[in-house]
Every structure is written in structure tokens, then in C-alpha cells.
Protein backbone atom coordinates (compact mmCIF):
# COMPACT_ATOMS: atom_id res chain seq x y z
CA UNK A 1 113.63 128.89 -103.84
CA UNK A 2 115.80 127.93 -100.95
CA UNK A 3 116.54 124.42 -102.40
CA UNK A 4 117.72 126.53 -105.56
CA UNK A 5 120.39 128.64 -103.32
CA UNK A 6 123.20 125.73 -103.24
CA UNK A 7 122.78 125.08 -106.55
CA UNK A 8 122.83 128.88 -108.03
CA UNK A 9 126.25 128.85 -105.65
CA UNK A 10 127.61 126.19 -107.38
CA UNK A 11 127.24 126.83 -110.70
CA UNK A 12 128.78 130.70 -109.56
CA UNK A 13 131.84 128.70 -108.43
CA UNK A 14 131.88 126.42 -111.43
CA UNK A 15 131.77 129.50 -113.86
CA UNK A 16 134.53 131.41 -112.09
CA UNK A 17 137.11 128.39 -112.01
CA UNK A 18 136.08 128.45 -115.89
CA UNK A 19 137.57 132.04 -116.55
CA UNK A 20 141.53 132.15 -117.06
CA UNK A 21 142.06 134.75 -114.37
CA UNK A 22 145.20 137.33 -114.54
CA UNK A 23 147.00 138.84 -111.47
CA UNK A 24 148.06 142.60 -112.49
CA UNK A 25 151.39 141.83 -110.26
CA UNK A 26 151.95 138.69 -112.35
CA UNK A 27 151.70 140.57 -116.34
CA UNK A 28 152.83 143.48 -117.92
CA UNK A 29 150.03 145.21 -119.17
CA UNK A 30 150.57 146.93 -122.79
CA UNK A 31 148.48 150.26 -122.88
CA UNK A 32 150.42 151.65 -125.99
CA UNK A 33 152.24 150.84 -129.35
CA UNK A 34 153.70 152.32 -131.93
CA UNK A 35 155.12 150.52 -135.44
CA UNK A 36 157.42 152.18 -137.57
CA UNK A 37 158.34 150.65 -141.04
CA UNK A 38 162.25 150.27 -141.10
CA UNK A 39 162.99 148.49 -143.83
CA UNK A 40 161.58 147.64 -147.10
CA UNK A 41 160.23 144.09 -145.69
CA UNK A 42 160.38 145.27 -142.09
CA UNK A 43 158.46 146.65 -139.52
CA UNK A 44 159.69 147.66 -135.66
CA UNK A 45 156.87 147.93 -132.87
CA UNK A 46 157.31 149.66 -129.69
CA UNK A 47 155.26 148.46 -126.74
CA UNK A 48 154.33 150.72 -123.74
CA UNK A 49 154.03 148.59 -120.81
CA UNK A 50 152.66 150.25 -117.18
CA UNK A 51 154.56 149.28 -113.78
CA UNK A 52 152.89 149.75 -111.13
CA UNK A 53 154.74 150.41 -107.62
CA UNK A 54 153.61 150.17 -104.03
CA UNK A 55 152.51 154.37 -103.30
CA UNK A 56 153.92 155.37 -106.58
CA UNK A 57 152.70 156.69 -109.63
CA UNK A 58 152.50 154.10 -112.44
CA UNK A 59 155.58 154.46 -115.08
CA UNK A 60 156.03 153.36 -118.04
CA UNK A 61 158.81 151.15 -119.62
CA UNK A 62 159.74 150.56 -123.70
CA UNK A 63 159.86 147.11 -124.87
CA UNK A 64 161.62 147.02 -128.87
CA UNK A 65 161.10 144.51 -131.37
CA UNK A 66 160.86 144.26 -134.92
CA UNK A 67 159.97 141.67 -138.03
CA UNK A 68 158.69 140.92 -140.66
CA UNK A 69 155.16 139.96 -139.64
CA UNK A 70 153.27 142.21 -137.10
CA UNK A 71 152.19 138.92 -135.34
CA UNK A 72 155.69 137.80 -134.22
CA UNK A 73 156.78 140.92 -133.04
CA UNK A 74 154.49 140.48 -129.43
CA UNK A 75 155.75 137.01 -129.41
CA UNK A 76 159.20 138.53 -129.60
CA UNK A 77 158.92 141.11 -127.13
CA UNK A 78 157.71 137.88 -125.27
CA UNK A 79 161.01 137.01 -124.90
CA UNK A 80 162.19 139.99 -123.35
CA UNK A 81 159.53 140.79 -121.09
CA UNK A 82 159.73 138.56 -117.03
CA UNK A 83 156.47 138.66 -117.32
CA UNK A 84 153.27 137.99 -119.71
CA UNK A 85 152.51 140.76 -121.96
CA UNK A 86 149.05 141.05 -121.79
CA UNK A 87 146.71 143.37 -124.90
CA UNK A 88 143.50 143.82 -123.13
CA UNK A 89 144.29 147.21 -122.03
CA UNK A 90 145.70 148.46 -124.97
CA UNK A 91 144.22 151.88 -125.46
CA UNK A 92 145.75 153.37 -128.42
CA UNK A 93 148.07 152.17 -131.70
CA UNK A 94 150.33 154.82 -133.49
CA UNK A 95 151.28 154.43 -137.49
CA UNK A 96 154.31 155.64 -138.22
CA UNK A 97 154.21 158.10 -141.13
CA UNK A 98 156.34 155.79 -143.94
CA UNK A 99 154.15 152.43 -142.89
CA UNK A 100 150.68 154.35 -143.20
CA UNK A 101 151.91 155.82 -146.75
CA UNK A 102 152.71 152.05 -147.52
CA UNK A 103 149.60 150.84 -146.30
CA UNK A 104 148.21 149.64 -142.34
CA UNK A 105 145.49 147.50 -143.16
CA UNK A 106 147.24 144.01 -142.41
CA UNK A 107 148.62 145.88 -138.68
CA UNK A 108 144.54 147.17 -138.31
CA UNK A 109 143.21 143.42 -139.32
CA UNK A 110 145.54 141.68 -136.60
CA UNK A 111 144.28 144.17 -134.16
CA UNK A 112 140.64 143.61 -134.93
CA UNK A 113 141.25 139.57 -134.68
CA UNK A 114 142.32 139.68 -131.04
CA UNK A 115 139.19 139.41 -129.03
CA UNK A 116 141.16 140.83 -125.71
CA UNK A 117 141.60 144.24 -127.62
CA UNK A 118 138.25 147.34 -127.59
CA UNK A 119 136.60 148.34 -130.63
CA UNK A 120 137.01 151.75 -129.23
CA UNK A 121 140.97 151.38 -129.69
CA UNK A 122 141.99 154.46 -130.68
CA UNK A 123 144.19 154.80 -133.79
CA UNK A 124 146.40 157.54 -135.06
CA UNK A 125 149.09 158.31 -137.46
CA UNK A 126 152.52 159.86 -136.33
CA UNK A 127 154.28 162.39 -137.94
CA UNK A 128 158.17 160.59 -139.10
CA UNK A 129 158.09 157.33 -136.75
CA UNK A 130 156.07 155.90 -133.95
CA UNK A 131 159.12 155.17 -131.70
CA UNK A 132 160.06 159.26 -131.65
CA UNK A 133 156.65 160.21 -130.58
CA UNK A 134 156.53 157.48 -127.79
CA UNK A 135 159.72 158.48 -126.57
CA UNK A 136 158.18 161.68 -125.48
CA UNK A 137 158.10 162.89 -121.33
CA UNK A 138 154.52 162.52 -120.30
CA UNK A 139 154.81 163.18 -116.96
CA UNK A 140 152.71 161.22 -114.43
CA UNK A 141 149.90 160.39 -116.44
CA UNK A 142 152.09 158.10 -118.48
CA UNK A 143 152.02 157.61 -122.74
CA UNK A 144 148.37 155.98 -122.29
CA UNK A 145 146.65 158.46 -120.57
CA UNK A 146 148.22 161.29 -122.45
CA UNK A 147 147.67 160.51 -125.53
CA UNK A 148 144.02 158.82 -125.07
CA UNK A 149 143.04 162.14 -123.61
CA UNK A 150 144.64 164.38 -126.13
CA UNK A 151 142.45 162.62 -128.84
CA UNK A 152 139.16 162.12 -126.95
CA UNK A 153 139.48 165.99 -126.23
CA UNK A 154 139.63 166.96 -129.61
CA UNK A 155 137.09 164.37 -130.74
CA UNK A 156 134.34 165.64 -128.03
CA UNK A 157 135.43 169.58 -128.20
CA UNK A 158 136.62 170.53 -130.73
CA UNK A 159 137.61 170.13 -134.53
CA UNK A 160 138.88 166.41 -134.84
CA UNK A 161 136.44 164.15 -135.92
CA UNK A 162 135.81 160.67 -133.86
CA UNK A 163 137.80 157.60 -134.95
CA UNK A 164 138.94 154.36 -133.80
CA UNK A 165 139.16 150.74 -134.25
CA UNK A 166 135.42 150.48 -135.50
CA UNK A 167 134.71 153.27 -136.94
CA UNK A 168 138.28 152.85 -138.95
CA UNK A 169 136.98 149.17 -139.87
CA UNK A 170 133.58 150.40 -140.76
CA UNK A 171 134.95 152.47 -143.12
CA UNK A 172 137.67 150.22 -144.34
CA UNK A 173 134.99 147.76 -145.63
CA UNK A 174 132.46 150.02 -146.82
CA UNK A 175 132.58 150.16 -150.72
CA UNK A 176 131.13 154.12 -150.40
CA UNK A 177 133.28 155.28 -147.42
CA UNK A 178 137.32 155.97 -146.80
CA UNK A 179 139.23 156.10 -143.47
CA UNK A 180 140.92 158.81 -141.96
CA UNK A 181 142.98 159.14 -138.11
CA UNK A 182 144.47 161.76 -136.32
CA UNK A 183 148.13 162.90 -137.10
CA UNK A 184 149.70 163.37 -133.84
CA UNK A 185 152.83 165.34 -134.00
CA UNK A 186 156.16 165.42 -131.65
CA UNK A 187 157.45 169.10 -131.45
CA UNK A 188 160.00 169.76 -128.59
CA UNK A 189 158.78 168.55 -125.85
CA UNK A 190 155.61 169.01 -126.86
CA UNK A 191 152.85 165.87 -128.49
CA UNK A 192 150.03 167.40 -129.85
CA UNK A 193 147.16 167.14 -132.86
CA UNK A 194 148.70 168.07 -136.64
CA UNK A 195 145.61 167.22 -138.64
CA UNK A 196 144.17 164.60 -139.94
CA UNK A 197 145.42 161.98 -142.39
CA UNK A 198 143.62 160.52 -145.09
CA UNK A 199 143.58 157.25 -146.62
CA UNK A 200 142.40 155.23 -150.17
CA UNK A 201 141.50 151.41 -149.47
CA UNK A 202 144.99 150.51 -148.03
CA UNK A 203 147.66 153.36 -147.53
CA UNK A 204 147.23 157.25 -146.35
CA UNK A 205 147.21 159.29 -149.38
CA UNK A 206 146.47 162.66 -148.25
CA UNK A 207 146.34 164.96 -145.12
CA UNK A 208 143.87 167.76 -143.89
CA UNK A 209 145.85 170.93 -141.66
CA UNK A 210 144.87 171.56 -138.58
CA UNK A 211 143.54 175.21 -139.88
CA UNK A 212 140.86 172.99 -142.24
CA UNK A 213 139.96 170.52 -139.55
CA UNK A 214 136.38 172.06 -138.83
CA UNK A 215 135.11 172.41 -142.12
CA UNK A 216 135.76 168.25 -142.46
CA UNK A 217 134.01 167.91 -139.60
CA UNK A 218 130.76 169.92 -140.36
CA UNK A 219 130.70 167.67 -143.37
CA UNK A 220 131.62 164.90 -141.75
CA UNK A 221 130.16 164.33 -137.95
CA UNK A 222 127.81 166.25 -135.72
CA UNK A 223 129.72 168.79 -133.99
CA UNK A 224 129.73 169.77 -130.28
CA UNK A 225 132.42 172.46 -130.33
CA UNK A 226 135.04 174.18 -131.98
CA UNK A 227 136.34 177.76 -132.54
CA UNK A 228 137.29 179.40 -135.56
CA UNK A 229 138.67 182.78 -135.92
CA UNK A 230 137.01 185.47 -138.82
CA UNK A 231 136.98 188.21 -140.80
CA UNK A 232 134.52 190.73 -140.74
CA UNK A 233 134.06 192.15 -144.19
CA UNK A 234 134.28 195.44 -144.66
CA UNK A 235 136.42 196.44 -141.59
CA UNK A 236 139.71 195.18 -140.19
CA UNK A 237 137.96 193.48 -137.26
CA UNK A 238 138.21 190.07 -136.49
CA UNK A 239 135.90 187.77 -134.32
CA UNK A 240 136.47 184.45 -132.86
CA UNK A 241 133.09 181.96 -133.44
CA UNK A 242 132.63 179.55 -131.16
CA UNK A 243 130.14 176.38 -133.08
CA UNK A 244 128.36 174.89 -130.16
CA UNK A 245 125.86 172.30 -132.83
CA UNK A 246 126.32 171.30 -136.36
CA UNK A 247 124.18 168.81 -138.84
CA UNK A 248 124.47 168.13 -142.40
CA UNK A 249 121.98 166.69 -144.90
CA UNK A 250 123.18 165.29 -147.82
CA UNK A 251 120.28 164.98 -151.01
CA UNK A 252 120.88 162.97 -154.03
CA UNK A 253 120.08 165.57 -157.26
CA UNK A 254 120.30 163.51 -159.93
CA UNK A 255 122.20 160.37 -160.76
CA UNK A 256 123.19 161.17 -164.50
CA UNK A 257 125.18 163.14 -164.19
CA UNK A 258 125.87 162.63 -160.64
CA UNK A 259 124.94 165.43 -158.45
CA UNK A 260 123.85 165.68 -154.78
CA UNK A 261 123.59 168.91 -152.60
CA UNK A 262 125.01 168.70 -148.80
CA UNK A 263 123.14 171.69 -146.82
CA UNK A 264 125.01 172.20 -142.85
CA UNK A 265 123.17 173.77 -140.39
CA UNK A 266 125.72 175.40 -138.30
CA UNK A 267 124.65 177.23 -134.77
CA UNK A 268 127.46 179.52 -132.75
CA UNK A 269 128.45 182.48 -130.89
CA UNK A 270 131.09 185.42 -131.08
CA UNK A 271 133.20 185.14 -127.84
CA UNK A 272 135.98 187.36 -128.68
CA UNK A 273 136.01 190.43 -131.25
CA UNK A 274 138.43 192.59 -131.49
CA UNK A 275 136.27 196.18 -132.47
CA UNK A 276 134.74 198.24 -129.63
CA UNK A 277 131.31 196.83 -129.40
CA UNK A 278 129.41 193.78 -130.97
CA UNK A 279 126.41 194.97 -132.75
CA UNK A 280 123.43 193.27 -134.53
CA UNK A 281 124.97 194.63 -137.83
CA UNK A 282 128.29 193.28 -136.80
CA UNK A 283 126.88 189.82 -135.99
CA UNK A 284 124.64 189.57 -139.50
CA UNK A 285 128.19 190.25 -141.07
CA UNK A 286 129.72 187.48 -139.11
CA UNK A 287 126.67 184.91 -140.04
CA UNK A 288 127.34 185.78 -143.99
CA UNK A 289 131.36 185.62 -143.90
CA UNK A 290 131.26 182.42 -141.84
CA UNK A 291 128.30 181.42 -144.28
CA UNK A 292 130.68 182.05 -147.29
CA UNK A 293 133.80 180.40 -145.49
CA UNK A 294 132.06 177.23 -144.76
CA UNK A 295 130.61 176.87 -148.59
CA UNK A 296 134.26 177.70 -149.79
CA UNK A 297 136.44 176.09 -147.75
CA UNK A 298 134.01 172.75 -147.88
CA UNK A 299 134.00 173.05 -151.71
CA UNK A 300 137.73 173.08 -151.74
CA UNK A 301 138.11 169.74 -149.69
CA UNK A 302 135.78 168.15 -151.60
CA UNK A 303 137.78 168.82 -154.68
CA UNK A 304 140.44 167.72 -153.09
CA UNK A 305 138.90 164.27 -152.12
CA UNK A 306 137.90 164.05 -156.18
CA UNK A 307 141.60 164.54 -156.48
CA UNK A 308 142.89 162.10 -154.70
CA UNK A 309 139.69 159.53 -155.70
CA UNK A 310 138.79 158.76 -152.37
CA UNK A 311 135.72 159.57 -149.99
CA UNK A 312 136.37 159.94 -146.12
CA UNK A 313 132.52 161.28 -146.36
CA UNK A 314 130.87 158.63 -147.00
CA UNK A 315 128.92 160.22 -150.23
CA UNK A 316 128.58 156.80 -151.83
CA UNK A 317 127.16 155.28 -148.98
CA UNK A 318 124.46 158.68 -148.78
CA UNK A 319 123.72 158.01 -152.41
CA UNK A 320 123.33 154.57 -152.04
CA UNK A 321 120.94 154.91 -149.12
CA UNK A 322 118.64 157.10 -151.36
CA UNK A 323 118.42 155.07 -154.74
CA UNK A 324 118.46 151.38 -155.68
CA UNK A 325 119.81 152.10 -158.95
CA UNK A 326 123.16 153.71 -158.05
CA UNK A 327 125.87 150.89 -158.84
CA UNK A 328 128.47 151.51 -155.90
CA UNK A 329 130.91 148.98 -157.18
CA UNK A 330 132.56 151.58 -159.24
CA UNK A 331 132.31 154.40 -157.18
CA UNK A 332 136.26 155.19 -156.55
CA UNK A 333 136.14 155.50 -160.25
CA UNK A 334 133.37 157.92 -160.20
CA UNK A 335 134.01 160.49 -157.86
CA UNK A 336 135.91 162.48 -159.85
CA UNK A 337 132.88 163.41 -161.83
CA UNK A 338 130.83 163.66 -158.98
CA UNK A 339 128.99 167.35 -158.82
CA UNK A 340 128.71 168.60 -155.04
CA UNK A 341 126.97 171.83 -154.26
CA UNK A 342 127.43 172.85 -150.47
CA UNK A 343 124.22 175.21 -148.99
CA UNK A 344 126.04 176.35 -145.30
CA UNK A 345 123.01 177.87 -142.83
CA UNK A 346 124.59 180.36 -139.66
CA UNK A 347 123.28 181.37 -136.69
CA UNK A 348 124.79 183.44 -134.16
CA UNK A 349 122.74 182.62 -131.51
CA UNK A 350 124.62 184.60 -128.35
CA UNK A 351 127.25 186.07 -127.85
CA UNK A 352 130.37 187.26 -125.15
CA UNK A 353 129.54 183.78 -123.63
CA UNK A 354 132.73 182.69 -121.88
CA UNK A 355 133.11 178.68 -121.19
């Protein structure tokens, strides 16, 4: 074994002088970018790049470029920059509003061929242009941080569901499955979540409000946590349900016609309510009204996804899964006439639990 010690140290050393290594003083590393369609051939990107000074907080600077093809615009910005602009800590990738509705996949595909750049990228649509949003004061954490956080909250607690560069690629490719990102919004001062945007195999057709977000994603992905404020029949009391868990199951009925039943097993607790006292009668109301909401308001978005012909679900893919005789080749075509009966289970398990 100690004849083996000089040579395990050598081949160390070999493998190191191997690796192309990367001073942080000596590139500008891009954490953020935004791309905006300008023109009816044209597209402008705007790179977020992090300086970093001695016992100060990193800032961020703007680098502007725009072309034709999302691939020269980096080697543009090239150009500009004193130093190499470097991708592998790019964290997140904004859409402006008029490029999504014209379609992203080409922007998502050059993304996904650059080896330096995370599958966990996360993606989002703006509201009007990229550029506007970036151009936003985020204090000392900086445009990466910000923004990275903002989504990962809402993905982990409460009613956004997860996304990014794989999952968005998963979905792209899958014949029984459509993508959908964030919409981030710039109001005042102010960057925050403004739904969620929808899209068909190339270009965001459709958007989901804020106000409908956790209905999607009891349909969509397991939830952790969320809040949603109801009514309580009979009375002109309200109560606000916190969902700490949430599964679905989605059976295939029948093929012809096409039918399958989605049953949600939803589990929360009643942390606010506005009467005098919270009663067992007053928490069997809230299990049946929030019972009733989820069936409706889950019914309504799935017309809506009929409507529009797509499937950020992933029904096909379910129905696929369960018989060998479903032909998912013309499935876009199908789900209009797709039957869909929702079966919502509640439990308010506690209640006046603050977190």
C-alpha cells in the first residue's frame, strides 16, 4: 500500500492539471437573464453579472445585447464584458411576456445544450419584458438571490407548483404532458408571483391567477402548504384553511368514451375565523364548503385546459400508464372530449395552530 501512495499522488496531480480551472477575480459570473422579443426577427437578452468587492456586498451590473439567434447574443455581450462571461452559475432565466406567447422552446433547447448550466435552472415568465423586471432594486441580496428565493418559497410553501429546467423539458417532450412557469410580475417597486402561465408544445397560451393557483396544484403536485380563505355556508363567517398535505389519484374509467376520475385527498387546519368560537359544527361546515370548492374550482380548470387543448396535468401520460391500448399520439386532439370527474376528500385535522 505504501508503494501505491506516490502513484495515487500522481495521478491526483495529473487529473487536476486536466480540469480548465476558473479564478472568480478573473470572470464575470452570469447568475441571471432575461430575453425580451423586440422585433419581429429579434430578440434582446439581459445578463445579470455579480461583482464581487473586497468587504462589500456583491452587486450586480446589466450587460445588453440583442440578435437574431439566442446563441450570439453571449458571444456579443462577450465583447463588452473585460472579462469572461462565465454560465455555470446561472440560477434563473426570465421570458418576456411577447417571446413566450411566440414560443421559448429554441431559448429552453440552447439552455439545456450547455453542460455548465443546472437542470434545476429555474425558469419563469415576466409580465411585459424581461429587461423591466430585472431592472428592479433588490437590495443586497442582488437579482439572483431574490428572485431564486421568491420562487423556491412559493414552490416549497405554498401554492406555486415546482418547475425548472427539467421538469420544463420533461414535459416539453412528453407526448401526454404540457409545460407551465411562474409569471413573475414588476409592480412599483415591488417583484412578486402573478400566477402561473401555461403553454401548448411551443408558445404560452394561457395563464392561471394567483387566486386559482392551489386548486392546480392539488391536481397537479403533492402539496406541503398553502392557505386559502372560505366561506362558511350558512353564516357570514369566514375562515382561513391552512393545507399542510395533499395527494391525488387519477383512475382511468373507461377508454371509449374517455373518462377517468381524479380523487385528492386534502388534509388542513382553520387558523383564522372570523366568528366567536370554532366549533365541531363549524369545522364539518368548513370540510364540506372546501370539499365543494376544490371539486368546482378543479372542474373549471380542467375545462379550461380542454379549451385551450393542452394538458399541464399530465392526464395522457396517467392514462397511458394504466392501459396499453390508449394511442397517445393523438392525444392534443382528444382532450377536448375527455370526461373528468373530480372526488375532493377534507380533513380538518387541528385547528388555531399558528406557524
Amino acid at each position: 500500500m505504501k508503494k501505491m501512495f506516490p502513484l495515487i499522488i500522481l495521478v491526483v496531480l495529473f487529473l487536476t492539471g486536466c480540469v480548465e480551472q476558473e479564478i472568480i477575480d478573473d470572470v464575470n459570473l452570469v447568475t441571471v437573464t432575461g430575453f425580451d422579443k423586440i422585433e419581429k426577427d429579434k430578440i434582446r437578452g439581459t445578463a445579470i453579472i455579480n461583482t464581487y468587492l473586497k468587504d462589500q456586498p456583491v452587486q450586480d451590473y446589466q450587460l445588453v445585447e440583442s440578435s437574431e439567434l439566442s446563441r450570439d447574443i453571449l458571444s456579443d455581450m462577450q465583447k463588452k464584458s473585460p472579462d469572461p462571461l462565465v454560465l455555470g452559475k446561472l440560477q434563473v432565466v426570465l421570458f418576456g411576456e411577447a417571446l413566450s406567447r411566440s414560443g421559448i422552446t429554441d431559448l429552453v433547447d440552447t439552455l439545456q445544450r450547455d453542460a455548465s448550466i443546472s437542470e434545476r435552472l429555474l425558469l419563469a415568465v415576466t409580465r411585459d419584458e424581461a429587461k423591466s423586471v430585472l431592472e428592479a432594486d433588490f437590495g443586497t441580496q442582488g437579482a439572483s438571490r431574490f428572485l431564486s428565493s421568491l420562487i423556491l418559497h412559493n414552490n416549497l410553501h405554498r401554492d406555486l407548483p415546482k418547475s425548472n429546467l427539467h421538469l420544463f423539458l420533461y414535459q416539453y417532450y412528453s407526448k401526454g404532458q404540457d409545460p407551465f412557469l411562474p409569471i413573475l410580475s414588476k409592480k412599483g417597486k415591488d417583484v412578486l408571483i402573478d400566477g402561473l402561465a401555461l403553454f401548448d408544445d411551443v408558445k404560452l397560451v394561457g395563464e392561471i391567477s394567483n387566486e386559482k393557483l392551489l386548486f392546480f396544484k392539488i391536481l397537479a403536485d403533492q402539496y406541503s402548504k398553502g392557505s386559502y380563505t372560505l366561506n362558511i355556508p350558512d353564516s357570514k363567517e369566514k375562515a382561513g384553511i391552512r393545507s399542510i398535505s395533499s395527494s391525488r389519484k387519477l383512475n382511468l374509467i373507461s377508454l371509449n368514451p374517455l373518462k377517468v376520475e381524479i380523487s385528492a385527498h386534502v388534509e388542513g387546519y382553520i387558523n383564522e375565523y372570523t366568528g366567536r368560537k370554532i366549533t365541531q359544527e363549524v369545522i364539518k361546515k368548513a370540510e364540506k364548503a372546501f370539499k365543494d370548492e376544490i371539486e368546482k374550482e378543479s372542474l373549471a380548470l380542467i375545462d379550461k385546459f380542454k379549451e385551450l387543448q393542452i394538458d399541464p396535468l399530465g392526464i395522457g401520460d396517467d392514462i397511458r400508464s394504466q392501459s396499453r391500448d390508449f394511442d397517445i399520439s393523438n392525444w392534443r386532439e382528444e382532450i377536448k372530449d375527455l370526461n373528468v370527474d373530480v372526488k375532493a376528500d377534507v380533513l380538518i385535522s387541528e385547528t388555531g395552530v399558528i406557524d
